[in-house]
C-alpha atoms as a PDB file:
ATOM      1  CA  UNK A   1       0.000   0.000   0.000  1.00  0.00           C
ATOM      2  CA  UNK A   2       2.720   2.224   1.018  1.00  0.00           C
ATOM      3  CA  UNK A   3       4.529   1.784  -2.693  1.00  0.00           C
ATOM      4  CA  UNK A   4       1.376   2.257  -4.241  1.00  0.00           C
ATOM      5  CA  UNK A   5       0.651   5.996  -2.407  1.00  0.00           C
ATOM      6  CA  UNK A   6       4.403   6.851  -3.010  1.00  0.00           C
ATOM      7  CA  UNK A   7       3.984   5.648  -6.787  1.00  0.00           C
ATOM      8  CA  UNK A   8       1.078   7.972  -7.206  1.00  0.00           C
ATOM      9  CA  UNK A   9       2.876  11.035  -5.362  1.00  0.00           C
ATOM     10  CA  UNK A  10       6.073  10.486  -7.484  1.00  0.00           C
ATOM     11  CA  UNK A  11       3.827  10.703 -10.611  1.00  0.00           C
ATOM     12  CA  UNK A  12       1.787  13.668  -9.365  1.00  0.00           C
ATOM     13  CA  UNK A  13       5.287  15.669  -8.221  1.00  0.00           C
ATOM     14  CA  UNK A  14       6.336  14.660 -12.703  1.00  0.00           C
ATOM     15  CA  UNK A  15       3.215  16.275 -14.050  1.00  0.00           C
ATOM     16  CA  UNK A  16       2.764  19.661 -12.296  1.00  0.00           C
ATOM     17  CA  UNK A  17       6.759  19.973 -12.823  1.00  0.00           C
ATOM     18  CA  UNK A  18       6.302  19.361 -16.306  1.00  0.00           C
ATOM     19  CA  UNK A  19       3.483  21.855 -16.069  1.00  0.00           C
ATOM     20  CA  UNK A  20       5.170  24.599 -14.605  1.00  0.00           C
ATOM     21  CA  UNK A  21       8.180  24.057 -17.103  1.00  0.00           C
ATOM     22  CA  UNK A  22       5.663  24.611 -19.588  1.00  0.00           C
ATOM     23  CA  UNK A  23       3.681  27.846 -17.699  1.00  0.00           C
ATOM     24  CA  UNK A  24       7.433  29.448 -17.901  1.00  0.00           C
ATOM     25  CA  UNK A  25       8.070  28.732 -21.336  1.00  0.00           C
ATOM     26  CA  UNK A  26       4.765  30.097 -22.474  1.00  0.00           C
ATOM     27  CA  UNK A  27       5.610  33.301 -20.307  1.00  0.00           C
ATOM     28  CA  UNK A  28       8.675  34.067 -21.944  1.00  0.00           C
ATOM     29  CA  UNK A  29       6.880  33.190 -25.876  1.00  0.00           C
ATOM     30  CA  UNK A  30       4.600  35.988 -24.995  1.00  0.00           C
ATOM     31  CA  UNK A  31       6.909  38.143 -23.689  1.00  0.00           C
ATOM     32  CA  UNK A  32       7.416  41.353 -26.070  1.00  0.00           C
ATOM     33  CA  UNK A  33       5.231  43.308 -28.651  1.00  0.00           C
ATOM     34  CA  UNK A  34       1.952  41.815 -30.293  1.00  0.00           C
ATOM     35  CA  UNK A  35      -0.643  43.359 -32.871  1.00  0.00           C
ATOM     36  CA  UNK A  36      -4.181  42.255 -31.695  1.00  0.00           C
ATOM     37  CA  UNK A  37      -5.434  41.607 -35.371  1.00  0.00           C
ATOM     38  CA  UNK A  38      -8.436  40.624 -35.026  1.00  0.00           C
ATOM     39  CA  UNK A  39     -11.614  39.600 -33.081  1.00  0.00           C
ATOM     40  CA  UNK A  40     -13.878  36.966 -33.914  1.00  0.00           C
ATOM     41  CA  UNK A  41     -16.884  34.761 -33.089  1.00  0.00           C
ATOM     42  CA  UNK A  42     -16.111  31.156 -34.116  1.00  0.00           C
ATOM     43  CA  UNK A  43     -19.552  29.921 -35.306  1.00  0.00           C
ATOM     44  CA  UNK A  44     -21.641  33.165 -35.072  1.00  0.00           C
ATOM     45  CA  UNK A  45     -22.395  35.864 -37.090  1.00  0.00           C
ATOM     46  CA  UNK A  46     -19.061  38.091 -37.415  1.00  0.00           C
ATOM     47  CA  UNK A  47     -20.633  41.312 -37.684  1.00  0.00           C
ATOM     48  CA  UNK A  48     -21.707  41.293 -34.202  1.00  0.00           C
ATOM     49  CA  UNK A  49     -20.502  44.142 -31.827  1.00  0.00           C
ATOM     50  CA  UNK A  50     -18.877  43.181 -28.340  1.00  0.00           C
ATOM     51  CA  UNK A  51     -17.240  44.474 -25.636  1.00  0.00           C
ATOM     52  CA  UNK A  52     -14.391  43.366 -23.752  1.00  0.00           C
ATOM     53  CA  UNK A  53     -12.212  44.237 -21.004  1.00  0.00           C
ATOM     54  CA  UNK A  54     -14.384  46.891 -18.946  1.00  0.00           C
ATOM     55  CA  UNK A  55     -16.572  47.889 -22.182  1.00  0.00           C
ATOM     56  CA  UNK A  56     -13.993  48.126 -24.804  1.00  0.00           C
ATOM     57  CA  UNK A  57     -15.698  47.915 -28.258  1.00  0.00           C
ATOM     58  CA  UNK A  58     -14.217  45.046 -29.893  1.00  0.00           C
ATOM     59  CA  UNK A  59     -13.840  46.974 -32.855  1.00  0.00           C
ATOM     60  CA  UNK A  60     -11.629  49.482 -30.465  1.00  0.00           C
ATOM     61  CA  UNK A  61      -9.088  46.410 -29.974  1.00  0.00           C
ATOM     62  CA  UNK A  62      -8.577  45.266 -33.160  1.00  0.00           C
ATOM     63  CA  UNK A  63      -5.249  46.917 -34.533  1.00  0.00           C
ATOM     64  CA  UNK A  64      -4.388  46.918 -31.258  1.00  0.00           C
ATOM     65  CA  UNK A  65      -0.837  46.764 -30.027  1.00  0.00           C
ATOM     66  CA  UNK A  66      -0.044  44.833 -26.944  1.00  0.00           C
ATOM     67  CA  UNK A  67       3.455  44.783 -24.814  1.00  0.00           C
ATOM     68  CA  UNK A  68       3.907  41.812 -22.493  1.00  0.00           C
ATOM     69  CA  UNK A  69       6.817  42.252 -20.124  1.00  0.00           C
ATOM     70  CA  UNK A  70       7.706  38.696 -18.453  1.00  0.00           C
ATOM     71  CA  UNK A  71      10.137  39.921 -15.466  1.00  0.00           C
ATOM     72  CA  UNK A  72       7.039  41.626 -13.145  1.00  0.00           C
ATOM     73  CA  UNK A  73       4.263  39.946 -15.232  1.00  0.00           C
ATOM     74  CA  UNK A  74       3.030  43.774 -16.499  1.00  0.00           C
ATOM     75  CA  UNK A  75       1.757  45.016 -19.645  1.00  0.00           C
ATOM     76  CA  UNK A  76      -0.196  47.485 -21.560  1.00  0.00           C
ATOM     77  CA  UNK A  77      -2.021  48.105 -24.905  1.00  0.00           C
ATOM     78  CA  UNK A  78      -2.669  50.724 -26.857  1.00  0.00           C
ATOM     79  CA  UNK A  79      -6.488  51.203 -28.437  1.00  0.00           C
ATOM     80  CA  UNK A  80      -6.118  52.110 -32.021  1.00  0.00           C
ATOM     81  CA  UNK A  81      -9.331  51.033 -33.749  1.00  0.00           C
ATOM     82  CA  UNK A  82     -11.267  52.654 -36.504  1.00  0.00           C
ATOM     83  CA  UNK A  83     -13.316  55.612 -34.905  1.00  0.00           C
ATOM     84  CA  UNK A  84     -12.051  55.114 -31.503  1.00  0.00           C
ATOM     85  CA  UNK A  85     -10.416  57.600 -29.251  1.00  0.00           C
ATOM     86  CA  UNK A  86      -6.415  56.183 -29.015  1.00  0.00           C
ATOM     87  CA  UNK A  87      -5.951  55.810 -25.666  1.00  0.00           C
ATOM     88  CA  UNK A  88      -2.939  53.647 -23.085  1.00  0.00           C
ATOM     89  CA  UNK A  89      -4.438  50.358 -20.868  1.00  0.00           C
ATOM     90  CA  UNK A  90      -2.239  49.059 -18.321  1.00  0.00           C
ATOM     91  CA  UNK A  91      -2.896  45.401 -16.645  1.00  0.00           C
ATOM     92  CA  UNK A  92      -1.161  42.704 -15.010  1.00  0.00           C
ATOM     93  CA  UNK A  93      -1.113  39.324 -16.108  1.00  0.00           C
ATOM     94  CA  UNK A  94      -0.079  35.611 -15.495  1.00  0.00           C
ATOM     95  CA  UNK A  95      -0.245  32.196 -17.053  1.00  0.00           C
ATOM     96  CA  UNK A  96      -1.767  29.305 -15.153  1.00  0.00           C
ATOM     97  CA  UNK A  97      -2.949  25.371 -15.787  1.00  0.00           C
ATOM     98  CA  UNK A  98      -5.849  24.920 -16.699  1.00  0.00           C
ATOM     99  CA  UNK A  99      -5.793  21.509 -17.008  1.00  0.00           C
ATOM    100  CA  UNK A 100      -2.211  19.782 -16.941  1.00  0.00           C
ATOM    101  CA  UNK A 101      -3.376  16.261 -18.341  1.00  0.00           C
ATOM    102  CA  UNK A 102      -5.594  17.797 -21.423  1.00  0.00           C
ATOM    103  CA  UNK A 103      -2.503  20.694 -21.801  1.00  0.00           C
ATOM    104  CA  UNK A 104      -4.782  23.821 -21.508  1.00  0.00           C
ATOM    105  CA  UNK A 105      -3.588  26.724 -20.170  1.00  0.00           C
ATOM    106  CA  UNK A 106      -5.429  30.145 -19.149  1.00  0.00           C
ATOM    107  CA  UNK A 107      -4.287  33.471 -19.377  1.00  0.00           C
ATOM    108  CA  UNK A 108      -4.835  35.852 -15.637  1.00  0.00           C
ATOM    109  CA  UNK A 109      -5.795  39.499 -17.148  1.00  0.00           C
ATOM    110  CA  UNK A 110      -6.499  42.569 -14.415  1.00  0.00           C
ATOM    111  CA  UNK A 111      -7.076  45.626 -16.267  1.00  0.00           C
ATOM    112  CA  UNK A 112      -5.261  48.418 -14.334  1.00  0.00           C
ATOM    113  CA  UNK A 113      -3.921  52.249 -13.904  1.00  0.00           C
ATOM    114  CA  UNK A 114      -0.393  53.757 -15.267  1.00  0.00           C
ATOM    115  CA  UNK A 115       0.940  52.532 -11.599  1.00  0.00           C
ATOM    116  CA  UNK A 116      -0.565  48.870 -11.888  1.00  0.00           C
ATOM    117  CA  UNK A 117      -2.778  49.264  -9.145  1.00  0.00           C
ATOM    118  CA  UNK A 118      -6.583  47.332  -9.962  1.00  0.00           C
ATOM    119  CA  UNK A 119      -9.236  49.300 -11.333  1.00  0.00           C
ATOM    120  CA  UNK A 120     -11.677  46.839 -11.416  1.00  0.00           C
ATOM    121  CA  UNK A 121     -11.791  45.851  -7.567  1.00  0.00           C
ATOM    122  CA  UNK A 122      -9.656  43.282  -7.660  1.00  0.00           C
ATOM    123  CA  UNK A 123     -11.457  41.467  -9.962  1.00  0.00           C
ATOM    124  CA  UNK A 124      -9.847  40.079 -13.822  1.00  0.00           C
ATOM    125  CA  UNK A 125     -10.576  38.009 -16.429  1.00  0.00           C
ATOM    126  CA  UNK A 126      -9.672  34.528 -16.897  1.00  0.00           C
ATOM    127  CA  UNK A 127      -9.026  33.782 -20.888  1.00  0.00           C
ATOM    128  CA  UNK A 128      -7.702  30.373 -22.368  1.00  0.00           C
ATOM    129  CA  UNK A 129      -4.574  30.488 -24.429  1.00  0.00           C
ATOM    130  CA  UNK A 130      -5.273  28.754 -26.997  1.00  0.00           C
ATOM    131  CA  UNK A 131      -3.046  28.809 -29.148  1.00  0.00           C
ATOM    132  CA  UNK A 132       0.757  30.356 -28.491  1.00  0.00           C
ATOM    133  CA  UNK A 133       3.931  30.076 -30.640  1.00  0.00           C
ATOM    134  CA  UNK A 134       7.022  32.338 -31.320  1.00  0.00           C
ATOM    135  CA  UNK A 135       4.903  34.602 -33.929  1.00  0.00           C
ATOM    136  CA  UNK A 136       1.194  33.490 -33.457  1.00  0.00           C
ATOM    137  CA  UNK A 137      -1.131  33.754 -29.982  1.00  0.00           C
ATOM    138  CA  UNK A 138      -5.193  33.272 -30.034  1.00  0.00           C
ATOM    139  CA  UNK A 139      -7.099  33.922 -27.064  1.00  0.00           C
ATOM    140  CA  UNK A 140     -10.315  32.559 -26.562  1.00  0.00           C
ATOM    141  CA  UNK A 141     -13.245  33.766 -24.224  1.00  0.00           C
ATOM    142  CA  UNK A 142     -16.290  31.623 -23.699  1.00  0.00           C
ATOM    143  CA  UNK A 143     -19.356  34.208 -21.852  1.00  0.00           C
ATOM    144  CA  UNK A 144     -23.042  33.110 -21.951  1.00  0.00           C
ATOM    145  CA  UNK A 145     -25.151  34.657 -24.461  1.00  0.00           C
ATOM    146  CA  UNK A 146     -29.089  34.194 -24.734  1.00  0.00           C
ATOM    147  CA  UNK A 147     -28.681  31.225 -22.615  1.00  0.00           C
ATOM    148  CA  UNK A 148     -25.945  29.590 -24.217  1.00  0.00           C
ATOM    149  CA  UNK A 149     -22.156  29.647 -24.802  1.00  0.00           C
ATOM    150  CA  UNK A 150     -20.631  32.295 -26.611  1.00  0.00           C
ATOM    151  CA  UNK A 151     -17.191  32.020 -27.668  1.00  0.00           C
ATOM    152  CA  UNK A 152     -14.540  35.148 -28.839  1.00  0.00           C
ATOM    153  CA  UNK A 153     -11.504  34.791 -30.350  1.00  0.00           C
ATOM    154  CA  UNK A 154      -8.937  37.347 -29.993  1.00  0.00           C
ATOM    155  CA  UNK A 155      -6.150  36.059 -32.308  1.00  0.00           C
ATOM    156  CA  UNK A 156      -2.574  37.939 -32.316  1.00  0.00           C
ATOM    157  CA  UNK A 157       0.591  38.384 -34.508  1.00  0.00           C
ATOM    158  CA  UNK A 158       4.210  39.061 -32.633  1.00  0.00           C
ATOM    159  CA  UNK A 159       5.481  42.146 -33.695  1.00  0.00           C
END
């Protein structure tokens, strides 16, 4: 019995190593300067008009340009979008497991001032990483609309 429990912690102990080896290389990928291309709705109709991130216009983000700094987990993006007032957001962020045996990962986003302190009341957003590699990232947001799921894709290009 003993060999079995000390099997099973010895295997536990592998995985969320292997997982955090992972969390850290995903946090240095994103690190630097992205272009937030484009904003979709797998499945729905495209033209639709959301808004993200403390009732930013979708249409406001697109364009965008992101900076992810790795060392203090910081970052900010600028709003460039057509007809939309060009404007600096500051939040902190952080990558976590999702799930370590399926490989998903979610990205931690707090929108917050020039001084990183929370606007939002402590609150954030919790957004899976879907995809991430040296030149592509795609976030993906699942919120309930009209009673069902409601996906959005935010999908990225490194600069």
């Amino acid at each position: 019995m003993k060999k079995v429990v000390l099997l099973v912690l010895t295997i536990a102990f592998l995985v969320s190593c292997g997982s955090m080896a992972v969390v850290k290389e995903a946090t240095q990928t994103m690190k630097g300067n992205w272009q937030l291309t484009s904003v979709t709705y797998p499945g729905e109709n495209e033209n639709l008009q959301v808004s993200l991130f403390n009732d930013v216009p979708s249409r406001c983000l697109e364009n965008s340009s992101w900076r992810f700094i790795s060392n203090n987990n910081t970052g900010s993006y600028e709003l460039s979008g057509l007809g939309c007032e060009s404007s600096s957001q500051f939040f902190i962020w952080s990558i976590k497991v999702s799930d370590a045996t399926a490989g998903t990962y979610d990205l931690m986003f707090k929108p917050t001032d020039a001084n990183y302190k929370s606007t939002t009341g402590n609150q954030g957003y919790r957004i899976n990483l879907k995809n991430l590699s040296g030149d592509q990232m795609v976030w993906e947001q699942t919120i309930n609309f009209e009673g069902r799921p409601f996906p959005i894709q935010m999908n990225f290009t490194k600069l």
